[in-house]
PDB file of N, CA and C in Angstrom:
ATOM      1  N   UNK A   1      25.144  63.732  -5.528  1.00  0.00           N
ATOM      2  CA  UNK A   1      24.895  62.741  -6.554  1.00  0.00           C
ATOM      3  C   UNK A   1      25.030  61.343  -5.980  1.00  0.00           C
ATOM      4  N   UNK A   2      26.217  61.274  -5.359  1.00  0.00           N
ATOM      5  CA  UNK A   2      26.336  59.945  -4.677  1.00  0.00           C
ATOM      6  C   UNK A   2      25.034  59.681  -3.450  1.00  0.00           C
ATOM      7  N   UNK A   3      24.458  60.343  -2.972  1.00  0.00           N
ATOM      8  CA  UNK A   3      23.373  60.516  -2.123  1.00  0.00           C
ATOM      9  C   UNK A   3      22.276  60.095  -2.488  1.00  0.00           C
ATOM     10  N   UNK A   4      22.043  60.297  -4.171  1.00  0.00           N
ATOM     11  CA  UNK A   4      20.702  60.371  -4.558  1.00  0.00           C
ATOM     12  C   UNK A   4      21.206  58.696  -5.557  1.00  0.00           C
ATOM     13  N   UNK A   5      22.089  58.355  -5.594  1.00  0.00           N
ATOM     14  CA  UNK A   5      22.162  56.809  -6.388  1.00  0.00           C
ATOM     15  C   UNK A   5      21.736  55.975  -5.028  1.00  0.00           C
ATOM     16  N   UNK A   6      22.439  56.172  -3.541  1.00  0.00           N
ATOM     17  CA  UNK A   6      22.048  55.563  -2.689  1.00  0.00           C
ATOM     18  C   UNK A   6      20.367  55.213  -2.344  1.00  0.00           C
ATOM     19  N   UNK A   7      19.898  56.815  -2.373  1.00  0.00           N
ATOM     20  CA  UNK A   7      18.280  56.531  -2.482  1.00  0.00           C
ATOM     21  C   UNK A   7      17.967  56.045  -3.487  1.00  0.00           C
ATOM     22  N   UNK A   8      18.091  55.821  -4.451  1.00  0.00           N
ATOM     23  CA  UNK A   8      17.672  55.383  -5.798  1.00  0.00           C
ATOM     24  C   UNK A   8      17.547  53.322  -5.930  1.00  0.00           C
ATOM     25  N   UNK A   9      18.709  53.277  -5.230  1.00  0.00           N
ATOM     26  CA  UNK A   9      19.299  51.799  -5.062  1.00  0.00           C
ATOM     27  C   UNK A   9      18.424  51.396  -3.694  1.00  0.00           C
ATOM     28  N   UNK A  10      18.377  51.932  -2.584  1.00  0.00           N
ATOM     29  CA  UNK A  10      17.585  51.134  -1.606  1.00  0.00           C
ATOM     30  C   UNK A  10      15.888  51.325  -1.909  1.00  0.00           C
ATOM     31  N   UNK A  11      15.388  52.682  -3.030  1.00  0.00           N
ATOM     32  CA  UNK A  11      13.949  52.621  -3.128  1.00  0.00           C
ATOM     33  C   UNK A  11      14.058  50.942  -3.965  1.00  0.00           C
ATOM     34  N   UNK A  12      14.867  50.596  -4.861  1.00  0.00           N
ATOM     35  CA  UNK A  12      15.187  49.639  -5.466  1.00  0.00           C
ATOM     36  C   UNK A  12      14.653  48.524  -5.054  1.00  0.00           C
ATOM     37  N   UNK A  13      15.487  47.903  -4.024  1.00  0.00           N
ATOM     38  CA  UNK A  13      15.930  47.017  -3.369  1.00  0.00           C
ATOM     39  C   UNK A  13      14.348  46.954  -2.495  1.00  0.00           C
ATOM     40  N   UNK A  14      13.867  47.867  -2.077  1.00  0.00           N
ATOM     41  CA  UNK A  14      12.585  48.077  -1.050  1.00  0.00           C
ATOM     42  C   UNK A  14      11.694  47.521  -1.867  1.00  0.00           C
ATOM     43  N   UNK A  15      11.778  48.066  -2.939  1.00  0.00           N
ATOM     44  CA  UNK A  15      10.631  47.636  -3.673  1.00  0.00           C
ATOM     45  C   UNK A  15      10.193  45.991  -4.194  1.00  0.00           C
ATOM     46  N   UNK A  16      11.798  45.444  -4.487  1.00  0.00           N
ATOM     47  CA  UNK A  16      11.566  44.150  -4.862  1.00  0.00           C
ATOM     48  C   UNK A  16      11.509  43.175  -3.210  1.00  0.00           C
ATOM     49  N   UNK A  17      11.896  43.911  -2.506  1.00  0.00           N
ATOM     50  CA  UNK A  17      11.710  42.742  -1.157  1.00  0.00           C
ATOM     51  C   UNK A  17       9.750  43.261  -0.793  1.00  0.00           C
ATOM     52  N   UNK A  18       9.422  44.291  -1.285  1.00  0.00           N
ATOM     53  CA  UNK A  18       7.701  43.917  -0.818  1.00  0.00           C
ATOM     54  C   UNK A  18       7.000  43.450  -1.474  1.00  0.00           C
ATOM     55  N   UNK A  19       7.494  43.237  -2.764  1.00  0.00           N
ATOM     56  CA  UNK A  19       6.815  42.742  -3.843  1.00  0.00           C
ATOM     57  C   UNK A  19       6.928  40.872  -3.999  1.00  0.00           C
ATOM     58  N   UNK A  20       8.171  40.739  -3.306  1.00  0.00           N
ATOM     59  CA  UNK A  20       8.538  39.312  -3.291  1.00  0.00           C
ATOM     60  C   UNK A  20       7.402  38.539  -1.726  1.00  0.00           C
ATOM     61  N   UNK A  21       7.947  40.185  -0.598  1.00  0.00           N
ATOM     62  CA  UNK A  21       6.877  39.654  -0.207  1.00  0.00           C
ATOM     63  C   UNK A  21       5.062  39.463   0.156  1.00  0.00           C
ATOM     64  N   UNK A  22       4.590  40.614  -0.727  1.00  0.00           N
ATOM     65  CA  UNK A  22       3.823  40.056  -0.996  1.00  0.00           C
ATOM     66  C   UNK A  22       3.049  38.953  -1.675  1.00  0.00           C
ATOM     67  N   UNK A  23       3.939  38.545  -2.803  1.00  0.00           N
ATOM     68  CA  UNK A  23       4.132  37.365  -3.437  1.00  0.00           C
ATOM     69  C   UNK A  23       4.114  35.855  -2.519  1.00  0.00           C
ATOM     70  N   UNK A  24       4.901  35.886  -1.810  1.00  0.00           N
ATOM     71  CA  UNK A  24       4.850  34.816  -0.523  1.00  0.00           C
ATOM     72  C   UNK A  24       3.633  34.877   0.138  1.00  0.00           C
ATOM     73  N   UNK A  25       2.710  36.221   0.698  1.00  0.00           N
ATOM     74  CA  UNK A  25       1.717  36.171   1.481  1.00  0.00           C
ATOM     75  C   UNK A  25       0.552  35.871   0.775  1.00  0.00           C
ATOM     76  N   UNK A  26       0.748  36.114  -0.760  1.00  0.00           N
ATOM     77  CA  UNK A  26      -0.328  35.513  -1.635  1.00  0.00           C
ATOM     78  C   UNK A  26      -0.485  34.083  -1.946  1.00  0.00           C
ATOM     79  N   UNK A  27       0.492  33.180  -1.596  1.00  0.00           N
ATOM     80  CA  UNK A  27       0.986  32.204  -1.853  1.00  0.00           C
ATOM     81  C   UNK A  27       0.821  30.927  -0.835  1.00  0.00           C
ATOM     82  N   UNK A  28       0.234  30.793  -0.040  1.00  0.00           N
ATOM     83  CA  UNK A  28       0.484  30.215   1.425  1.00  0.00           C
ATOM     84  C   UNK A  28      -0.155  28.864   1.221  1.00  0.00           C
ATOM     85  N   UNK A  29      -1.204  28.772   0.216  1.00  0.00           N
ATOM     86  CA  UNK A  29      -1.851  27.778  -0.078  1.00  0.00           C
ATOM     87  C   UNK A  29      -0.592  26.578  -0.286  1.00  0.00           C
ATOM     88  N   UNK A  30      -1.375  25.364   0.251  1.00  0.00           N
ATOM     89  CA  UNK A  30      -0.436  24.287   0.516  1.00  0.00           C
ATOM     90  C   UNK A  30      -0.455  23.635  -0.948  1.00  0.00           C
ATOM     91  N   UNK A  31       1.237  23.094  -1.271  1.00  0.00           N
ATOM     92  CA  UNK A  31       1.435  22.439  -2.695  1.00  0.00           C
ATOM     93  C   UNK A  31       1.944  20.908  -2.380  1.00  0.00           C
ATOM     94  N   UNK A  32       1.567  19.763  -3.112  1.00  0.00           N
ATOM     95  CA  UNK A  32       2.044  18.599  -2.713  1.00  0.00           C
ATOM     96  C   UNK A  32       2.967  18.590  -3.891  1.00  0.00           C
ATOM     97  N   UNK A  33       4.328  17.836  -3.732  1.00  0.00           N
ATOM     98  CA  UNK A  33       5.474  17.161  -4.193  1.00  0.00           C
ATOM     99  C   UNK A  33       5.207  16.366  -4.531  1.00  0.00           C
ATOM    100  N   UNK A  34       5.384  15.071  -5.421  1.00  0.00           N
ATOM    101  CA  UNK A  34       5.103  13.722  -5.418  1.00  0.00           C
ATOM    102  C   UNK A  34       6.365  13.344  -6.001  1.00  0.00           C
ATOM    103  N   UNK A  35       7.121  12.312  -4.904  1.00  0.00           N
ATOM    104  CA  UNK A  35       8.206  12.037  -5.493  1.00  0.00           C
ATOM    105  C   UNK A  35       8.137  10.594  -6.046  1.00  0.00           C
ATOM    106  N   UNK A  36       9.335  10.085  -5.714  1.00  0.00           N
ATOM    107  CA  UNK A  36       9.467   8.939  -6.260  1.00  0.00           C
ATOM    108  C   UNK A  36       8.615   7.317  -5.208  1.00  0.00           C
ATOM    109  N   UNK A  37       8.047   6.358  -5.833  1.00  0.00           N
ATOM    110  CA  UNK A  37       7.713   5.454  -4.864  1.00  0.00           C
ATOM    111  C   UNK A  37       6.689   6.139  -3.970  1.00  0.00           C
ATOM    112  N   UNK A  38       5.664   6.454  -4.073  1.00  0.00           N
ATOM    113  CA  UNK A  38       4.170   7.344  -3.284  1.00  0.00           C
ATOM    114  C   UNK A  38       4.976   8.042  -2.455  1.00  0.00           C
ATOM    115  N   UNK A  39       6.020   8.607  -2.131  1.00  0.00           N
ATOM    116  CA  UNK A  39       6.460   9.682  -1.181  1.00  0.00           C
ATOM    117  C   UNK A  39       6.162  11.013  -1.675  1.00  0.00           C
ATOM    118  N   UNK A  40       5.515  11.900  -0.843  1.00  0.00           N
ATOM    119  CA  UNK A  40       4.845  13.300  -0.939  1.00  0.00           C
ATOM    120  C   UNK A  40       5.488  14.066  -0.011  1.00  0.00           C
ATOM    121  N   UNK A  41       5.616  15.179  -0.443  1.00  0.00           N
ATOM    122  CA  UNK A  41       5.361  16.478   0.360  1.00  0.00           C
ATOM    123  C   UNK A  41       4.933  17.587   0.685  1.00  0.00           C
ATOM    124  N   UNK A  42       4.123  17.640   1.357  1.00  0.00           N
ATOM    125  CA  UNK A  42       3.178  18.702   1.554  1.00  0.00           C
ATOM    126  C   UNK A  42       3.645  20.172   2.224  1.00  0.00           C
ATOM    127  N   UNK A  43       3.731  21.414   1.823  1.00  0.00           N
ATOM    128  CA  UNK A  43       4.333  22.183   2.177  1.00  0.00           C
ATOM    129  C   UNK A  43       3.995  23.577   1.467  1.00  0.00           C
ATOM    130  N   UNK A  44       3.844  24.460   2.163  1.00  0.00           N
ATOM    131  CA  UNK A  44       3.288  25.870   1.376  1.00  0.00           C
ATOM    132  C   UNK A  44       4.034  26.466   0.145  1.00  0.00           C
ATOM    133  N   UNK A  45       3.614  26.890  -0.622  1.00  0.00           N
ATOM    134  CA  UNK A  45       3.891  27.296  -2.113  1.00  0.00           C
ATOM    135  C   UNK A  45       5.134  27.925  -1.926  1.00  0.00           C
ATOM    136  N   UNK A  46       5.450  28.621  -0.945  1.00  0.00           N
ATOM    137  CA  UNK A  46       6.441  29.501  -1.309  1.00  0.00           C
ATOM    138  C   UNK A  46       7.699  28.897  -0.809  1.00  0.00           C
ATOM    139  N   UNK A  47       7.595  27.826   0.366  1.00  0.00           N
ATOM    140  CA  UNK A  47       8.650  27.292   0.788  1.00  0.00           C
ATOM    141  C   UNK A  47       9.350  26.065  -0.135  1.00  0.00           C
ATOM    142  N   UNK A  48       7.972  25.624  -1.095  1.00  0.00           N
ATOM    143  CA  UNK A  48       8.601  24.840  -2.065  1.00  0.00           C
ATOM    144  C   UNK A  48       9.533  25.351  -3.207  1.00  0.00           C
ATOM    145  N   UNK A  49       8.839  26.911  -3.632  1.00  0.00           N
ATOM    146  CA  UNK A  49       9.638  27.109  -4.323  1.00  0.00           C
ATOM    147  C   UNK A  49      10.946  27.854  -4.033  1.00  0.00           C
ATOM    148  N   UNK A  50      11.306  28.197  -2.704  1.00  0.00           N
ATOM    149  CA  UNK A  50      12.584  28.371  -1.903  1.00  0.00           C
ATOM    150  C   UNK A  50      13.540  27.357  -2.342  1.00  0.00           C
ATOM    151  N   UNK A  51      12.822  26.174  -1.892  1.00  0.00           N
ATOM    152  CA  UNK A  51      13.597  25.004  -1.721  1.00  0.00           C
ATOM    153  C   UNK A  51      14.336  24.647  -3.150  1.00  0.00           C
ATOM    154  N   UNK A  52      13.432  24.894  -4.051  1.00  0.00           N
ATOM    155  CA  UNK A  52      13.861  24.564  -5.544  1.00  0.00           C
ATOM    156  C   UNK A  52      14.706  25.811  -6.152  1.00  0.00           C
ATOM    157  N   UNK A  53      14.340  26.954  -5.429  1.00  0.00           N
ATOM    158  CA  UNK A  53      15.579  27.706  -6.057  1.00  0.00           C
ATOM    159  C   UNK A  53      17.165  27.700  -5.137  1.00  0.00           C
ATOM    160  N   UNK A  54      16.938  26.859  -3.981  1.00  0.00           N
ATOM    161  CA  UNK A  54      18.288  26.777  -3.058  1.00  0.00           C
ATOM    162  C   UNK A  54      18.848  25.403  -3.794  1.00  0.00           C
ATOM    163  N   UNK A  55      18.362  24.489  -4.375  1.00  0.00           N
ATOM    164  CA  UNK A  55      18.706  23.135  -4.507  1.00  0.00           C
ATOM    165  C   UNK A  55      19.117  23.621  -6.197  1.00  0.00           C
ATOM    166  N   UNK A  56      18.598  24.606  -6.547  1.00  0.00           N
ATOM    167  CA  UNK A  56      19.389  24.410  -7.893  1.00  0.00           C
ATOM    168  C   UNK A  56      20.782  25.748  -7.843  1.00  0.00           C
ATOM    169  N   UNK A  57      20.841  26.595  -6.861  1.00  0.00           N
ATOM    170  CA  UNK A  57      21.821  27.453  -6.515  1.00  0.00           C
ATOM    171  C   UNK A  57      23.125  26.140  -6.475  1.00  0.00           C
ATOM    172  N   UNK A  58      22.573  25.377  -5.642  1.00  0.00           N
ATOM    173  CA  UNK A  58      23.752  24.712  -4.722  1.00  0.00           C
ATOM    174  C   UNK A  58      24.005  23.333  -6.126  1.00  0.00           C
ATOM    175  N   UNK A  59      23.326  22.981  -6.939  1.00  0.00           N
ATOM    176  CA  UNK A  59      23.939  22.297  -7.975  1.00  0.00           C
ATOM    177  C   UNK A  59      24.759  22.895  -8.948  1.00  0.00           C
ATOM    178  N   UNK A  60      24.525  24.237  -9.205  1.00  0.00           N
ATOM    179  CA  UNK A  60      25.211  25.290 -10.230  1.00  0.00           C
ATOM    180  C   UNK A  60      26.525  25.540  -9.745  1.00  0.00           C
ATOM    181  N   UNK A  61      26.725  25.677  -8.172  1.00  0.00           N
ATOM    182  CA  UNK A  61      27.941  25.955  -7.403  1.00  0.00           C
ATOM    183  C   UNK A  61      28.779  24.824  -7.479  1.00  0.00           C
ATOM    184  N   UNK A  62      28.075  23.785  -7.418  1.00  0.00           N
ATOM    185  CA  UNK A  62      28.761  22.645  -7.261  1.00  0.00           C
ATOM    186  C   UNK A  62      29.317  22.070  -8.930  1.00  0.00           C
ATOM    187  N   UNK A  63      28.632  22.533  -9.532  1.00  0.00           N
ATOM    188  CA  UNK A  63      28.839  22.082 -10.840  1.00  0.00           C
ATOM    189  C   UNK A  63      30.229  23.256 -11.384  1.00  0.00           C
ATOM    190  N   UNK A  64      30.487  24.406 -10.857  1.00  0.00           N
ATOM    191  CA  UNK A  64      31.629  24.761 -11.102  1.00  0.00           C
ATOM    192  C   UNK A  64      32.601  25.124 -10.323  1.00  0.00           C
ATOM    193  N   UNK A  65      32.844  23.874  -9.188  1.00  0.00           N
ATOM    194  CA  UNK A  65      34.049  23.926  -8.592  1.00  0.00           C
ATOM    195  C   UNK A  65      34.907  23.471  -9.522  1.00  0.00           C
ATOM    196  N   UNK A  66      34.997  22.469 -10.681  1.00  0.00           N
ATOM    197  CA  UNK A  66      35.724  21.849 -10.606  1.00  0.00           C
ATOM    198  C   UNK A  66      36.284  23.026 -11.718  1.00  0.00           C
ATOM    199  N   UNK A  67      35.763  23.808 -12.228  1.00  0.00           N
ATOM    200  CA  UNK A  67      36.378  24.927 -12.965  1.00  0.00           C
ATOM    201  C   UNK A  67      36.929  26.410 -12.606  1.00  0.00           C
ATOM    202  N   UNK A  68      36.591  26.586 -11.230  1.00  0.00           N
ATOM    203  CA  UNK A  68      37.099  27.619 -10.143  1.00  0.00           C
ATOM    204  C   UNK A  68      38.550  26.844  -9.783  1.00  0.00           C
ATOM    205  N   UNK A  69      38.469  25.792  -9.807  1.00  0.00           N
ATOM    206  CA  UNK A  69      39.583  25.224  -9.002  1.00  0.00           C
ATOM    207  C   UNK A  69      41.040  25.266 -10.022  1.00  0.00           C
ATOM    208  N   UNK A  70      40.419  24.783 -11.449  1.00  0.00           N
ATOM    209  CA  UNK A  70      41.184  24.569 -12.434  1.00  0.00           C
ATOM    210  C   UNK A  70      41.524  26.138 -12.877  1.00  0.00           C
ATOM    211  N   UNK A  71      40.851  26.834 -12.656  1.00  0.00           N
ATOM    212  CA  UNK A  71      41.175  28.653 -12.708  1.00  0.00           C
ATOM    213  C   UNK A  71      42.128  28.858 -11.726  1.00  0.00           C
ATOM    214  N   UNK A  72      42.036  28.777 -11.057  1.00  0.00           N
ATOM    215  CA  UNK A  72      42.611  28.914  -9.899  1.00  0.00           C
ATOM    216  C   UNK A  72      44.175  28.782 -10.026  1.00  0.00           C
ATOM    217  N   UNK A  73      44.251  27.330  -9.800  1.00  0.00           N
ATOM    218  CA  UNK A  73      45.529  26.705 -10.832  1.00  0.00           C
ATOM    219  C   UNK A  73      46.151  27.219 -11.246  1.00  0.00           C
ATOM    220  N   UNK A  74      45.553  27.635 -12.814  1.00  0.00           N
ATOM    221  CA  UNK A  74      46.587  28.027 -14.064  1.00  0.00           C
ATOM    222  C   UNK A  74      46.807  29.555 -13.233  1.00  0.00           C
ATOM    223  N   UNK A  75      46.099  30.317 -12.585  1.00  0.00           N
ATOM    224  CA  UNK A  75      46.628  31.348 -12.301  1.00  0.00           C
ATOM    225  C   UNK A  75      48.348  31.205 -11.243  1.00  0.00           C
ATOM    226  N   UNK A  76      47.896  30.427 -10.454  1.00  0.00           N
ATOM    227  CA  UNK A  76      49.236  30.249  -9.652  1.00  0.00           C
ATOM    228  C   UNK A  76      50.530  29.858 -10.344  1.00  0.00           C
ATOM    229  N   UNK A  77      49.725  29.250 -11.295  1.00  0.00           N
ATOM    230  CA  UNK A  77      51.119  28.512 -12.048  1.00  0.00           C
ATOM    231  C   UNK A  77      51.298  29.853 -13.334  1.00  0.00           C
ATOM    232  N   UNK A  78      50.549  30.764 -13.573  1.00  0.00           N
ATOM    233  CA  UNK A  78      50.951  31.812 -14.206  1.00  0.00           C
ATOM    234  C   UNK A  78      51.743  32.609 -13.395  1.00  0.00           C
ATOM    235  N   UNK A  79      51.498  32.717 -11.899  1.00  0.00           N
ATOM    236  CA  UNK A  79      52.111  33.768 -10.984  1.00  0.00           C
ATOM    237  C   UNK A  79      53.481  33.441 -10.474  1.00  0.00           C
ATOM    238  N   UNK A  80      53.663  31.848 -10.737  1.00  0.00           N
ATOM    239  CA  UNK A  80      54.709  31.605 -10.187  1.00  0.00           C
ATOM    240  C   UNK A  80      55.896  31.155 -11.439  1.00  0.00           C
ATOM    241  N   UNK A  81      55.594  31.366 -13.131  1.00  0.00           N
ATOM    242  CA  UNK A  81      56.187  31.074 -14.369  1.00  0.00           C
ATOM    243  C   UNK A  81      56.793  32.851 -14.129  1.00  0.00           C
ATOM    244  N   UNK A  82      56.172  33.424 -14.269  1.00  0.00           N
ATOM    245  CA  UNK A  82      56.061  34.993 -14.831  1.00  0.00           C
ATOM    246  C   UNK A  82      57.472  35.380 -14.223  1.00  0.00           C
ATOM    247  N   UNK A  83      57.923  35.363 -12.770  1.00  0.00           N
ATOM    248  CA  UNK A  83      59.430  36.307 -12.885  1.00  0.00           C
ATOM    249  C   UNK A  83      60.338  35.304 -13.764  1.00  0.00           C
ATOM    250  N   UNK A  84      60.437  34.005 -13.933  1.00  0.00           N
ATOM    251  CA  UNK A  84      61.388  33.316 -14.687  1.00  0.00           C
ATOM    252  C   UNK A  84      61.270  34.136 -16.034  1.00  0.00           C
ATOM    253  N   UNK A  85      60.278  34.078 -16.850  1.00  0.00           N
ATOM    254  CA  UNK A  85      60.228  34.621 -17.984  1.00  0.00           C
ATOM    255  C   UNK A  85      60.160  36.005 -18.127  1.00  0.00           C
ATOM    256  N   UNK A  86      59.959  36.929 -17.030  1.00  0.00           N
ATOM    257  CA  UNK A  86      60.840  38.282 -17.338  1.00  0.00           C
ATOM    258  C   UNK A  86      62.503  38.513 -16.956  1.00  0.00           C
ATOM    259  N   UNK A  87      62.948  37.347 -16.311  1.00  0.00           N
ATOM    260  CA  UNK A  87      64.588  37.556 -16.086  1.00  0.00           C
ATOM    261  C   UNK A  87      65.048  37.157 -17.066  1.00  0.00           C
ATOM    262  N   UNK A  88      64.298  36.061 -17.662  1.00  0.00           N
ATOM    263  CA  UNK A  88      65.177  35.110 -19.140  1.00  0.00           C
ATOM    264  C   UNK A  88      65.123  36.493 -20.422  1.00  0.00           C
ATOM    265  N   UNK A  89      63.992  37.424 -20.218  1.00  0.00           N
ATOM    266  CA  UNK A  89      63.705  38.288 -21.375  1.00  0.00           C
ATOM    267  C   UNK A  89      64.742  39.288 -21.422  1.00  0.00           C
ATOM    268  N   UNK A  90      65.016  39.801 -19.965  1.00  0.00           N
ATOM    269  CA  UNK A  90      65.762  40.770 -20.005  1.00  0.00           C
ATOM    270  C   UNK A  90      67.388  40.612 -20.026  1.00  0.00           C
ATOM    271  N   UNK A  91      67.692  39.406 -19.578  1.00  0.00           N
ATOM    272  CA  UNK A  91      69.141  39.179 -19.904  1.00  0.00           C
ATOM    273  C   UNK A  91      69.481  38.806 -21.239  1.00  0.00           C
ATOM    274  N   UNK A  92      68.468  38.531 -22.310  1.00  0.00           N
ATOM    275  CA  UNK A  92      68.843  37.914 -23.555  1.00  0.00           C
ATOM    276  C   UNK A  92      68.567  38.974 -24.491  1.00  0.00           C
ATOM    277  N   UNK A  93      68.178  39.912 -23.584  1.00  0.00           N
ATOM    278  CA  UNK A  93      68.622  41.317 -24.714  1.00  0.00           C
ATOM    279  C   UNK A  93      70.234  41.715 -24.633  1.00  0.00           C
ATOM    280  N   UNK A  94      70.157  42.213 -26.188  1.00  0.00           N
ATOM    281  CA  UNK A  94      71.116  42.647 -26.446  1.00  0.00           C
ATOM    282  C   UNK A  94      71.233  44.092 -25.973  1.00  0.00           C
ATOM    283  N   UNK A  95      72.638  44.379 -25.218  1.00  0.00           N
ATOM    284  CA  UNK A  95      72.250  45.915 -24.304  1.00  0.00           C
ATOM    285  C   UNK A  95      72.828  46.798 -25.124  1.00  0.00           C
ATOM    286  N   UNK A  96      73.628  46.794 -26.169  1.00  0.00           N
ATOM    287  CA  UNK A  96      74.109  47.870 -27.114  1.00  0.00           C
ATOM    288  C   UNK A  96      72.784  48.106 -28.483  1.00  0.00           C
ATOM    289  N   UNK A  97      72.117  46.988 -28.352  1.00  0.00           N
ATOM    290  CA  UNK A  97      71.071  47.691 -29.711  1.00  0.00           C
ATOM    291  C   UNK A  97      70.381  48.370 -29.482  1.00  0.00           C
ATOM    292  N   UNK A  98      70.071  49.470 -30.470  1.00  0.00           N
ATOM    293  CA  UNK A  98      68.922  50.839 -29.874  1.00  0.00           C
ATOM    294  C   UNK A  98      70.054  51.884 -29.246  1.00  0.00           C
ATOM    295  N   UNK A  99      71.053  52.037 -29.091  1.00  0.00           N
ATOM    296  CA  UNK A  99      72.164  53.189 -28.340  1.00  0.00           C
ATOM    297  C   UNK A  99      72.897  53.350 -29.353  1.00  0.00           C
TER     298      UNK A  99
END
């Protein structure tokens, strides 16, 4: 069973990398950019749209450091609260109630 998820997962995987690249080899035709102030760039279809899916990867990443970091944080400061507040719990029981 585990044998046949493996084939199952790389026919998978095979399939979307020939399909992507055939997609690229269909694609080669050159696309111009036009940016700001007459600056252009001329560059094949598929490398533009590389570029635009790496430039918005790397804004999404960047846009949640500052909330990985702040995760991060409260965890340490959870990891390092937590034995105080199980020693305070267990000494402020009462050891005769329940016996």
């Amino acid at each position: 069973m585990k044998n046949l998820m493996w084939l199952l997962q790389f026919i998978l995987k095979a399939a979307i990398f020939f399909t992507l690249f055939a997609f690229a080899l269909n694609n080669q035709h050159d696309a111009v950019v036009h940016f700001f102030f007459g600056t252009t760039w001329s560059a094949p279809l598929v490398l533009v749209l590389l570029a635009v899916f790496v430039t918005g990867v790397a804004i999404g990443v960047i846009g949640m450091v500052p909330r990985w970091l702040k995760h991060r944080r409260l965890v340490q400061l959870a990891d390092t609260s937590a034995p105080e507040i199980k020693a305070s719990a267990s000494s402020s029981a009462d050891p005769t109630h329940g016996t």
